[in-house]
C-alpha atoms as a PDB file:
ATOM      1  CA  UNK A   1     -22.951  14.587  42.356  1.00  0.00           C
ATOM      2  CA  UNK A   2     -24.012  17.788  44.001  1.00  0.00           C
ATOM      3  CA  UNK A   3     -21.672  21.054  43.574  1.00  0.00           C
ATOM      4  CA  UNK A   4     -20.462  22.583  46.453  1.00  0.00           C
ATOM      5  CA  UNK A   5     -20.552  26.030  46.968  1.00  0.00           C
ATOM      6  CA  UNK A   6     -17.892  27.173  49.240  1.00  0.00           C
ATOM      7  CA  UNK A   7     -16.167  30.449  50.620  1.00  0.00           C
ATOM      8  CA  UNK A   8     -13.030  31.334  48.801  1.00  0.00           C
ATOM      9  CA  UNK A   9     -10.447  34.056  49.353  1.00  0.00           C
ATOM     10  CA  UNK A  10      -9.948  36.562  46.621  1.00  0.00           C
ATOM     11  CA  UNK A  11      -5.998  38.200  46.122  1.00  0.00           C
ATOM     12  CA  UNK A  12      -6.066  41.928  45.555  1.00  0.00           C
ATOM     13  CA  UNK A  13      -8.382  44.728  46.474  1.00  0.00           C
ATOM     14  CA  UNK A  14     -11.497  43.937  48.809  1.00  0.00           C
ATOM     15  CA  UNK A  15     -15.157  44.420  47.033  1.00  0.00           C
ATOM     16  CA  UNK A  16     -18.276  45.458  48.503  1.00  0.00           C
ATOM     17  CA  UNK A  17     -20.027  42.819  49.744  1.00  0.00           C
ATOM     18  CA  UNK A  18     -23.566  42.036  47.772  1.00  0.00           C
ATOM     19  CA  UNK A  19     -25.579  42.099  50.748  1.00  0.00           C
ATOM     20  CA  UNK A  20     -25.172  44.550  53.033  1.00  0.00           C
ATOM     21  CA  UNK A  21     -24.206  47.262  50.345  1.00  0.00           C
ATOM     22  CA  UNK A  22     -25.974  50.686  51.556  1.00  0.00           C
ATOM     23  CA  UNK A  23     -24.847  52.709  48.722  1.00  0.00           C
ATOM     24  CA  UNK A  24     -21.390  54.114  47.457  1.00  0.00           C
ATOM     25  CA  UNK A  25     -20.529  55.361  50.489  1.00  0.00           C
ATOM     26  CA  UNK A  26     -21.338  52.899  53.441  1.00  0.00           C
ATOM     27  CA  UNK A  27     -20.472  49.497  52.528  1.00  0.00           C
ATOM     28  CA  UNK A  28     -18.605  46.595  54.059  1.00  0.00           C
ATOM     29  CA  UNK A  29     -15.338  45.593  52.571  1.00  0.00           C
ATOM     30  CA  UNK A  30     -14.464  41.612  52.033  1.00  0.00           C
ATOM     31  CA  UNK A  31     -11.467  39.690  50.480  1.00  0.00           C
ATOM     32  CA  UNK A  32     -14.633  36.612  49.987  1.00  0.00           C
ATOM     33  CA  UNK A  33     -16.516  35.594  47.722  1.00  0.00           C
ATOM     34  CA  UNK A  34     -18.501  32.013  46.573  1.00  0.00           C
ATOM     35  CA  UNK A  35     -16.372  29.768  44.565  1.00  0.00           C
ATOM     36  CA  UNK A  36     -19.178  28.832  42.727  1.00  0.00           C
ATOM     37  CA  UNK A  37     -21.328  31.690  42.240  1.00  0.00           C
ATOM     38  CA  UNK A  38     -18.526  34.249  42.100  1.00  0.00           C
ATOM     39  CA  UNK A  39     -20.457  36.913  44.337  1.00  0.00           C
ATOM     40  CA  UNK A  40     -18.363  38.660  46.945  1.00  0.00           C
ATOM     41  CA  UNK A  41     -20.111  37.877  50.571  1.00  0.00           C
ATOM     42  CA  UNK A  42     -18.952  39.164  54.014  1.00  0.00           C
ATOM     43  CA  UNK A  43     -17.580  35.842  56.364  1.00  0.00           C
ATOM     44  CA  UNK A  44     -17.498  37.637  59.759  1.00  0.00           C
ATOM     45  CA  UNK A  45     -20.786  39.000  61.714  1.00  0.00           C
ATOM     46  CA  UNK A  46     -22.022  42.485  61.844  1.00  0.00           C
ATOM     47  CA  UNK A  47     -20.450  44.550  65.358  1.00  0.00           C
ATOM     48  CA  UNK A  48     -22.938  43.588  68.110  1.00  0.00           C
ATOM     49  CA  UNK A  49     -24.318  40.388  66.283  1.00  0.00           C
ATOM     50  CA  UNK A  50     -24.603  37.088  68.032  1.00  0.00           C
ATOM     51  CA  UNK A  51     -21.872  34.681  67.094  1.00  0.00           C
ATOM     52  CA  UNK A  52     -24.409  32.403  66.149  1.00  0.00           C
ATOM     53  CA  UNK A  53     -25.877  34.628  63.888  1.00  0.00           C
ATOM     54  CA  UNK A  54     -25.860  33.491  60.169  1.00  0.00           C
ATOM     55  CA  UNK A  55     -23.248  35.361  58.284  1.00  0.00           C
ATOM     56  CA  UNK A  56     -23.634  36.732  54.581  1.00  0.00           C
ATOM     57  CA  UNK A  57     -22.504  33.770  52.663  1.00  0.00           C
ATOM     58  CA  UNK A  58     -24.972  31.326  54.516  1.00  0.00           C
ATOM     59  CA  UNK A  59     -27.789  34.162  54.347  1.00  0.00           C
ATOM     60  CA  UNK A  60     -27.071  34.555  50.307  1.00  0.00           C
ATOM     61  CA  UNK A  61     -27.232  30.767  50.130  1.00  0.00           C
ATOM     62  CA  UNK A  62     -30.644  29.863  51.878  1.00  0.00           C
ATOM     63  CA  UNK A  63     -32.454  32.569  50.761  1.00  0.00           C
ATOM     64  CA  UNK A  64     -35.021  32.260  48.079  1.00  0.00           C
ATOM     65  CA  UNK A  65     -35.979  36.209  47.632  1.00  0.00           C
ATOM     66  CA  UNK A  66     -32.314  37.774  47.495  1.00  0.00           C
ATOM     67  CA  UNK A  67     -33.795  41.484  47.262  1.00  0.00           C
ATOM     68  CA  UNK A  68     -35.840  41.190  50.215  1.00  0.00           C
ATOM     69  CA  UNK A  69     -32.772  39.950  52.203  1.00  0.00           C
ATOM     70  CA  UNK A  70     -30.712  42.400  50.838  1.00  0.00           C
ATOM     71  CA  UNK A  71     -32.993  44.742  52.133  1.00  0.00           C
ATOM     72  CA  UNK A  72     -33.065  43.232  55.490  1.00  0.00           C
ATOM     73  CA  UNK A  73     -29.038  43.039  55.178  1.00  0.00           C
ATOM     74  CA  UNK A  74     -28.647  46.612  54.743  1.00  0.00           C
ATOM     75  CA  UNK A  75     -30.826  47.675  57.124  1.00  0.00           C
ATOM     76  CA  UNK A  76     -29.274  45.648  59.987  1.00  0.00           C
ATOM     77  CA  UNK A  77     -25.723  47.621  59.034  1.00  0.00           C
ATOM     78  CA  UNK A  78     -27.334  50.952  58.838  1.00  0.00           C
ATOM     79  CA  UNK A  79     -28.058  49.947  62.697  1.00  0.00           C
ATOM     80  CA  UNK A  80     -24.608  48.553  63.023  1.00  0.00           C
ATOM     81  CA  UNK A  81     -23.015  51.818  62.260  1.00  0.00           C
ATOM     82  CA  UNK A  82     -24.837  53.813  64.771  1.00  0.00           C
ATOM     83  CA  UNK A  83     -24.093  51.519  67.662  1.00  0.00           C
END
């Protein structure tokens, strides 16, 4: 019996998501989070990522070293924003 994590919508306001959080001021917004682990995750690809690209909530989930993809999730948003 293995537990499933899986994306669930949140009702009210939207909450920074836990990986690609800059700082107070530049963050991205979601209404997602894991149903499981309760961490609010974007769904939907940075602006000028491939639509194959791995979104937040699979990154979060295979990763082994969270702060180093954190890292690597705010940087590639930093980018984002400038394009």
């Amino acid at each position: 019996n293995s537990i499933k994590h899986e994306v669930r919508r949140v009702r009210g306001r939207r909450a920074t998501c836990a990986l690609c959080s800059v700082d107070g001021a530049q963050c991205r917004k979601t209404i997602f989070q894991c149903s499981i682990c309760e961490v609010n995750l974007c769904v939907k690809n940075l602006f000028g990522e491939s639509a194959a690209a791995e979104n937040h909530f699979t990154k979060w989930h295979k990763q082994m070293d969270l702060k180093k993809m954190h890292e690597r999730c705010k940087n590639d948003y930093k980018r984002a924003l400038q394009l």
